[in-house]
Protein backbone atom coordinates (compact mmCIF):
# COMPACT_ATOMS: atom_id res chain seq x y z
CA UNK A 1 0.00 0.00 0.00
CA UNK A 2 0.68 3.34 -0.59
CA UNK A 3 0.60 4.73 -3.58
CA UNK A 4 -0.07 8.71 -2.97
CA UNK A 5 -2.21 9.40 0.11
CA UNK A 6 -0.31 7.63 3.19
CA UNK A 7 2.91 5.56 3.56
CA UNK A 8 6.08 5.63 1.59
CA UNK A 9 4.18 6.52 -1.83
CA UNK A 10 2.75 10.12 -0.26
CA UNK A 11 5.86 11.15 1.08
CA UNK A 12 7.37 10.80 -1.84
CA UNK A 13 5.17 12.10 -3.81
CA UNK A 14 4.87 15.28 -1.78
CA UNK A 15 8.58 15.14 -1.67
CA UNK A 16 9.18 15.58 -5.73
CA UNK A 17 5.30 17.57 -6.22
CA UNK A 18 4.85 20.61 -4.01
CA UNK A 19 8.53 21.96 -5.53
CA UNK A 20 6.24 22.39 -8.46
CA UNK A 21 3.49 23.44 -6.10
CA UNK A 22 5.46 26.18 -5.00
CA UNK A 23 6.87 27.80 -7.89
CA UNK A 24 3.26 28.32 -8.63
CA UNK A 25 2.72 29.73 -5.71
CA UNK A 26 5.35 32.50 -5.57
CA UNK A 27 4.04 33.52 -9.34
CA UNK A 28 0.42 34.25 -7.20
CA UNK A 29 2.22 35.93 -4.76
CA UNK A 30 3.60 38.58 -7.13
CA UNK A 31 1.05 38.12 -9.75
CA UNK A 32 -2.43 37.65 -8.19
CA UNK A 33 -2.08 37.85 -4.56
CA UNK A 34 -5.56 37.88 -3.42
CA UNK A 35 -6.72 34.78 -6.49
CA UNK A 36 -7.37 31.10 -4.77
CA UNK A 37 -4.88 28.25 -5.40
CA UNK A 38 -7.37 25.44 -6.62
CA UNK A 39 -4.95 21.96 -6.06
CA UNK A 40 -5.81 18.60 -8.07
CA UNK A 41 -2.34 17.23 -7.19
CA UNK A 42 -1.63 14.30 -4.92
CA UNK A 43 -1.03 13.77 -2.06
CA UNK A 44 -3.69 16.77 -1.59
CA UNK A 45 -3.77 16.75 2.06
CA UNK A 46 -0.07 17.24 2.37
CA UNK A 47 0.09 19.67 -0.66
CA UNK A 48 -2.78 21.83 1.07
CA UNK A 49 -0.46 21.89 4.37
CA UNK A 50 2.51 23.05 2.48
CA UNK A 51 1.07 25.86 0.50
CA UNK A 52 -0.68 27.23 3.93
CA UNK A 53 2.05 26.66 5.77
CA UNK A 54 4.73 28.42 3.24
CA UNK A 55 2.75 31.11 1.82
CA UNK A 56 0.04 33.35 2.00
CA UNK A 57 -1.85 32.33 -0.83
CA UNK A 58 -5.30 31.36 -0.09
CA UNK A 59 -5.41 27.42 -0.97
CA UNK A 60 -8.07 24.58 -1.21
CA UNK A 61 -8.29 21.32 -2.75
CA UNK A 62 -10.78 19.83 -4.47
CA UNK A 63 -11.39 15.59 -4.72
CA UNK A 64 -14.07 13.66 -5.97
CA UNK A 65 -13.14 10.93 -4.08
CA UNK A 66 -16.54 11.63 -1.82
CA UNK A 67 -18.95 11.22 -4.54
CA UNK A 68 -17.09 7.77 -5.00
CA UNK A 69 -18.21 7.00 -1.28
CA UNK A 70 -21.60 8.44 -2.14
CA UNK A 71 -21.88 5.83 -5.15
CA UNK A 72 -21.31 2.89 -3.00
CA UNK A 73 -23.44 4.15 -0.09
CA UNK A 74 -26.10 4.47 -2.81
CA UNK A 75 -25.68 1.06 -3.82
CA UNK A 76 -25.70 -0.40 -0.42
CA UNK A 77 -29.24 1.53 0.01
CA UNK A 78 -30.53 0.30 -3.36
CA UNK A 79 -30.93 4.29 -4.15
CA UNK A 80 -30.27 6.56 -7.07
CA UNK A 81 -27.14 8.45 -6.28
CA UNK A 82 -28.60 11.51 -7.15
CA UNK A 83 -31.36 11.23 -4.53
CA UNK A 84 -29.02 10.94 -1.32
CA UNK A 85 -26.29 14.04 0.06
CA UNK A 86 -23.81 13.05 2.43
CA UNK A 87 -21.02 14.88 4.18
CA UNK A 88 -17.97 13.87 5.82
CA UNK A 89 -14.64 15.07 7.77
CA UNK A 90 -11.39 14.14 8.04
CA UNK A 91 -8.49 13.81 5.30
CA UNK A 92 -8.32 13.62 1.83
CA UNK A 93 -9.60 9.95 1.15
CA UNK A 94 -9.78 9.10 4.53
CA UNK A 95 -12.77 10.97 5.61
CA UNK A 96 -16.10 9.61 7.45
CA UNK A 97 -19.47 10.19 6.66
CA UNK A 98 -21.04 12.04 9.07
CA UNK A 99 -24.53 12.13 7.84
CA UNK A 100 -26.37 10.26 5.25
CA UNK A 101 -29.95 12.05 4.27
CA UNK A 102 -32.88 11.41 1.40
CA UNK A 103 -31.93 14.67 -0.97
CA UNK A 104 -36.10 15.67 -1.36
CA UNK A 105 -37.39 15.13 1.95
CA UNK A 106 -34.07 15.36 4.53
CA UNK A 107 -34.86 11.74 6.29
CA UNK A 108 -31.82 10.49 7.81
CA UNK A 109 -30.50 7.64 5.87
CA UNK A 110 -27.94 6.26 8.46
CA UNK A 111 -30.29 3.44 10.24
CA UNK A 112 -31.86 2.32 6.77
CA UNK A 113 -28.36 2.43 5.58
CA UNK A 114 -26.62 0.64 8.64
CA UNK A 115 -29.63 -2.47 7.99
CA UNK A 116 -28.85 -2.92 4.46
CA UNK A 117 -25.28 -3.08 5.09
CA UNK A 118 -26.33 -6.33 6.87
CA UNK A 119 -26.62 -8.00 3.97
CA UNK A 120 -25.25 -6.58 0.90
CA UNK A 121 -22.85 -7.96 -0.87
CA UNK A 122 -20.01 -9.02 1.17
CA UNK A 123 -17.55 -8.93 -1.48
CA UNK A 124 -18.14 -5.48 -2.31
CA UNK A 125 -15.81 -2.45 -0.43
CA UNK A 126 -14.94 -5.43 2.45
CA UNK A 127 -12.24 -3.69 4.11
CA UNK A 128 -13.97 0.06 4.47
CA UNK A 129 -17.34 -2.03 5.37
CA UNK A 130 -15.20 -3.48 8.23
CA UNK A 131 -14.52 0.02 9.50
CA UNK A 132 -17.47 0.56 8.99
CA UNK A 133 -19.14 -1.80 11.51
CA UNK A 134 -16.08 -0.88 13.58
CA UNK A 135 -15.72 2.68 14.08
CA UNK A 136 -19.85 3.72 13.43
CA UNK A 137 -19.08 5.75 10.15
CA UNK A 138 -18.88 5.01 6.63
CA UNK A 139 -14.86 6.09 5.45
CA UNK A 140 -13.98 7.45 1.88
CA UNK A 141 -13.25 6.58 -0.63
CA UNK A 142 -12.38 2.79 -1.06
CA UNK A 143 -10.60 -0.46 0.15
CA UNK A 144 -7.40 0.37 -1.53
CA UNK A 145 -7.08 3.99 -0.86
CA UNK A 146 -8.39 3.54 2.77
CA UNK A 147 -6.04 0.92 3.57
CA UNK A 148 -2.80 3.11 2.24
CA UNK A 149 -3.39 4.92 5.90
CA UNK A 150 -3.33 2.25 7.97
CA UNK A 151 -0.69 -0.49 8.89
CA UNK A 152 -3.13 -3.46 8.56
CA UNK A 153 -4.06 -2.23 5.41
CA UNK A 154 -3.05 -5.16 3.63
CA UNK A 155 -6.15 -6.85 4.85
CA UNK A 156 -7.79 -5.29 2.17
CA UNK A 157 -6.26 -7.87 -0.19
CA UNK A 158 -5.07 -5.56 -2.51
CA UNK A 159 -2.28 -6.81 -4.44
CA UNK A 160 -0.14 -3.67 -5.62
CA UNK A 161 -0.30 -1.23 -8.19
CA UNK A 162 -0.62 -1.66 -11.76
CA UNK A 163 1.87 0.21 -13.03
CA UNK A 164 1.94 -1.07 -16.17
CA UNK A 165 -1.75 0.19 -16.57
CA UNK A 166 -0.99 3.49 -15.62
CA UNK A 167 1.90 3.91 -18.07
CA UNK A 168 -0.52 2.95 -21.02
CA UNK A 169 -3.04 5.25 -19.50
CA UNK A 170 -0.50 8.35 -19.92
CA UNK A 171 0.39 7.11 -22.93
CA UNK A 172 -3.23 7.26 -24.02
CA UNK A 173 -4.03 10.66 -22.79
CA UNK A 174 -1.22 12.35 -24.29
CA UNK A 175 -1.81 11.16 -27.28
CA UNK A 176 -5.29 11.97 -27.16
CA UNK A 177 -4.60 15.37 -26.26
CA UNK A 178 -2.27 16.22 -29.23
CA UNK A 179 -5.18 14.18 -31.34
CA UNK A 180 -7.05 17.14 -30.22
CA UNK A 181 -4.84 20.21 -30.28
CA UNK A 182 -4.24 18.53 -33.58
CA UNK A 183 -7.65 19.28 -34.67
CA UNK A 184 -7.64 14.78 -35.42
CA UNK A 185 -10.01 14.52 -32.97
CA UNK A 186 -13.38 15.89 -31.59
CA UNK A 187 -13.21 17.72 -28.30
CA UNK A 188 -16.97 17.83 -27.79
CA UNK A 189 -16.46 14.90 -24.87
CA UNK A 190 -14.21 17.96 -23.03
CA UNK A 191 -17.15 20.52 -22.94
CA UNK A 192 -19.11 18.54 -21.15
CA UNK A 193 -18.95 18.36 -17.14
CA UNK A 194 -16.65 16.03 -15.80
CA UNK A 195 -18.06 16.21 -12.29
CA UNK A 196 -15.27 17.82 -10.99
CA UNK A 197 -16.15 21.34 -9.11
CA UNK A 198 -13.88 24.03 -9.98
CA UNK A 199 -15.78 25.91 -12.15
CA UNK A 200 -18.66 25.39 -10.28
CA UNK A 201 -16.91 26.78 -6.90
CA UNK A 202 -15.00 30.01 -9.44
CA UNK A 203 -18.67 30.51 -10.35
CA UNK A 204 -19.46 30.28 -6.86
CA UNK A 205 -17.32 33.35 -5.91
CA UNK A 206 -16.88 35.37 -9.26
CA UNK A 207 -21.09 35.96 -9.29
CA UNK A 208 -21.59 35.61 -5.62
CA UNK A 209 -23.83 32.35 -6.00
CA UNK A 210 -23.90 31.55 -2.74
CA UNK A 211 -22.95 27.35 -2.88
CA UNK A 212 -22.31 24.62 -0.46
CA UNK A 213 -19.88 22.02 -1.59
CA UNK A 214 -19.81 18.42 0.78
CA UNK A 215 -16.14 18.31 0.12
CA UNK A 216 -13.16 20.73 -0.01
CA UNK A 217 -9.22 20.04 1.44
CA UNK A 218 -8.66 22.93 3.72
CA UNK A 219 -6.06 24.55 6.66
CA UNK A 220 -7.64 23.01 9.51
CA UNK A 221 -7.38 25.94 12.00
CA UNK A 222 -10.31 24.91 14.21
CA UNK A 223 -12.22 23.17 11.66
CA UNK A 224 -12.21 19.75 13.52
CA UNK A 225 -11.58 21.62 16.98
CA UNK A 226 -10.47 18.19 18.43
CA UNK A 227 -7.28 17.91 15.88
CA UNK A 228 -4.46 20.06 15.78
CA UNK A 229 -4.75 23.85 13.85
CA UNK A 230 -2.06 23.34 11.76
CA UNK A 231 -2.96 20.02 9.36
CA UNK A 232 -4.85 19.80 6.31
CA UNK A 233 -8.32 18.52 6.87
CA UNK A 234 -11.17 17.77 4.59
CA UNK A 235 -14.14 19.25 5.03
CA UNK A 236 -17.92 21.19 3.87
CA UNK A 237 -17.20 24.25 2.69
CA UNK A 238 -19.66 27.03 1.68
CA UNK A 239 -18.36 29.50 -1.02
CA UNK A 240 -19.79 32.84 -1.78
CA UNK A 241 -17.99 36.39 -3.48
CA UNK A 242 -16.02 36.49 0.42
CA UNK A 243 -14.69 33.73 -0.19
CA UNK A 244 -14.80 29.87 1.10
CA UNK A 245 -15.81 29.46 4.67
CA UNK A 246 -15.09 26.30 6.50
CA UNK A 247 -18.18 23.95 8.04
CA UNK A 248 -17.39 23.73 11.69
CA UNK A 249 -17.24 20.28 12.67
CA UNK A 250 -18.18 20.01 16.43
CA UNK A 251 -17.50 16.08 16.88
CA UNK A 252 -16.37 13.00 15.75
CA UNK A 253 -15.68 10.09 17.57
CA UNK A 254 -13.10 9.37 19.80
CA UNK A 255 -11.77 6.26 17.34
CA UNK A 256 -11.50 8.08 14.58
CA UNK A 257 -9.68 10.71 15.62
CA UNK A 258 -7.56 8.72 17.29
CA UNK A 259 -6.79 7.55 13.70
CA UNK A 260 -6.82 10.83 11.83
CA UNK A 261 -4.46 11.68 15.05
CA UNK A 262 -2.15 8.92 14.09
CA UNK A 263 -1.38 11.02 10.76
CA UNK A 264 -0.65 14.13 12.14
CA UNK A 265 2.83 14.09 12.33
CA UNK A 266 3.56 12.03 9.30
CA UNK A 267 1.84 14.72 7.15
CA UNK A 268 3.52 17.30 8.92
CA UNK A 269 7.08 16.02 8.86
CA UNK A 270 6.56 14.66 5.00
CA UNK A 271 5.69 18.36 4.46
CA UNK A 272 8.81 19.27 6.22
CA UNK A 273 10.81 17.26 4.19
CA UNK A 274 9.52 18.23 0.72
CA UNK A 275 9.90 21.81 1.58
CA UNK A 276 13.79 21.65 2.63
CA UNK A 277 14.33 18.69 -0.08
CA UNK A 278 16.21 16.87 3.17
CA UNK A 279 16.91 13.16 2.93
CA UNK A 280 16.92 12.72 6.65
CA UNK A 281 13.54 14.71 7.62
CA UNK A 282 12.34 12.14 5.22
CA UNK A 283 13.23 9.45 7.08
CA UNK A 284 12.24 11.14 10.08
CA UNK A 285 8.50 11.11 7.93
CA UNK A 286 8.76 7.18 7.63
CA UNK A 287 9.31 6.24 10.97
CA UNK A 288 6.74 8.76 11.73
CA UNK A 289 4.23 7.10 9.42
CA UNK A 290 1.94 4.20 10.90
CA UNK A 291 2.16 1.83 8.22
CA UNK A 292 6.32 1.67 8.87
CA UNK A 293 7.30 -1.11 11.33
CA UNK A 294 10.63 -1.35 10.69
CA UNK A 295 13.66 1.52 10.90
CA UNK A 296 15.96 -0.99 8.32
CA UNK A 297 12.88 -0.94 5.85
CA UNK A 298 12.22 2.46 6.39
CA UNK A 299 15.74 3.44 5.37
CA UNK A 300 15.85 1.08 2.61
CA UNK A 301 12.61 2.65 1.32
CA UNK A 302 14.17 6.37 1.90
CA UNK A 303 17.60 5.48 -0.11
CA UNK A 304 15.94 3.83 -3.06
CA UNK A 305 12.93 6.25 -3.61
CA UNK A 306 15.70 9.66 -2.71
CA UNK A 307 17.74 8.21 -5.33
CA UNK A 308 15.06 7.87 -8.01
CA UNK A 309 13.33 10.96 -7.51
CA UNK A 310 16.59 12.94 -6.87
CA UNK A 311 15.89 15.25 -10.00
CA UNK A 312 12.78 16.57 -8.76
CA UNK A 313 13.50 16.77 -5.22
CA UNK A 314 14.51 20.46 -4.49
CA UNK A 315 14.53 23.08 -1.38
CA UNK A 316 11.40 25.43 -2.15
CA UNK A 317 10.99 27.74 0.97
């Protein structure tokens, strides 16, 4: 496990990303000072922390991986997706939905939704239904993203990454975009929505259409008052022509955030590291992280990746 959002695979993805991040950054910060920094890029949580805690830019990320939950919750119920809202807290795919209600009418969907469960499919999303049933909340987004946090993650039965997949899939989409800059190919299929919400948050502020949005990556800063200030959290947000104000979320339970907790310092000190472009806060990261068990794996993970991703690993503050 880990491929971008916890473990060895977000550090290091933070590590050789938010140098990038940042040299967007400092363009705002002489070019547009008081425009939003809208992040896509992985490992979001850790990318929101860095730009928040390096600049003044204002900074949010956006994620769709809560309308994946939102899918399978809608499936469990036997429900049109459309017809059910949720919301959730916590960090970027490893959130927990707090409430589950019918879209028309506002019925709370949690009981219905916690008897169905019962006896769904039990091959379907086993390892976040486990939570589930464990910790009294439905997590985001899925088994293999959910487990990346966690050191027993491997229960989810997951058996790696297909990188091979992914490289065709790059292949693919380059090709497809110079099929279209080309003029070879149609780009009708690109002016349609994607589901994504950027425009519909710029929209949101640029003609004051006052919009609530169940999902947004955000300085936490009293947000979840029973985590730290200074994280990345994910989050409701509301966005109008003042800007994008945070949900306050009074309470979650005490499990999970002992578990959102148990991040804390690993996205802080990965943060660390990518900023200063230092081998040994990286390591420092690792044996902060809770899926590392071992300090001789952890360094053997911390030479091997620093050596491949030396290029793009650079001091940005």
């Amino acid at each position: 496990m880990g491929r971008a959002y916890g473990g060895p695979g977000a550090l290091y993805f933070a590590m050789r990303t938010l140098p990038v991040i940042m040299d967007i950054v400092r363009d705002m910060e002489e070019l547009c000072p008081n425009a939003y920094f809208l992040n896509f890029s992985n490992p979001e949580t850790r990318i929101v922390l860095g730009v928040n805690m390096y600049s003044r830019i204002k900074c949010v990320g956006l994620c769709h991986g809560i309308f994946m939950a939102q899918y399978q919750i809608a499936d469990i119920l036997g429900m049109d997706f459309a017809s059910i809202e949720i919301s959730a807290a916590g960090m970027n795919h490893f959130q927990w939905v707090m409430s589950i209600r019918d879209k028309e009418t506002g019925e709370d969907l949690y009981p219905l939704f916690r008897e169905r469960d019962k006896d769904y499919k039990p091959e379907f999303m086993p390892y976040v239904r486990k939570m589930f049933r464990t910790f009294g909340l439905y997590p985001t987004c899925s088994d293999d993203h959910l487990g990346e946090y966690q050191a027993y993650g491997y229960e989810a039965g997951e058996k790696g990454y297909d990188f091979e997949w992914d490289e065709q899939e790059r292949v693919k989409m380059k090709q497809e975009i110079a099929d279209v800059v080309s003029g070879k190919a149609d780009a009708a299929k690109w002016l349609t929505p994607s589901g994504e919400k950027a425009v519909e948050l710029l929209c949101a502020i640029h003609f004051n259409k006052r919009t609530c949005f169940p999902s947004a990556i955000v300085y936490n800063n009293g947000a979840i008052r029973q985590l730290p200030d200074d994280i990345a959290v994910e989050i409701p947000v509301v966005a109008d022509a003042d800007g994008i104000h945070k949900v306050l979320i009074p309470e979650l339970p005490d499990g999970i955030i002992g578990l959102l907790n148990n991040q804390v310092s690993a996205q802080r000190m990965s943060v660390r590291a990518a900023a200063m472009g230092s081998k040994e806060l990286a390591y420092q990261a690792l044996l902060c992280d809770p899926v590392i068990n071992s300090t001789v794996a952890a360094k053997g993970i911390n030479d091997e990746l620093f050596a491949l991703n030396q290029q793009y690993i650079r001091k940005c503050v």
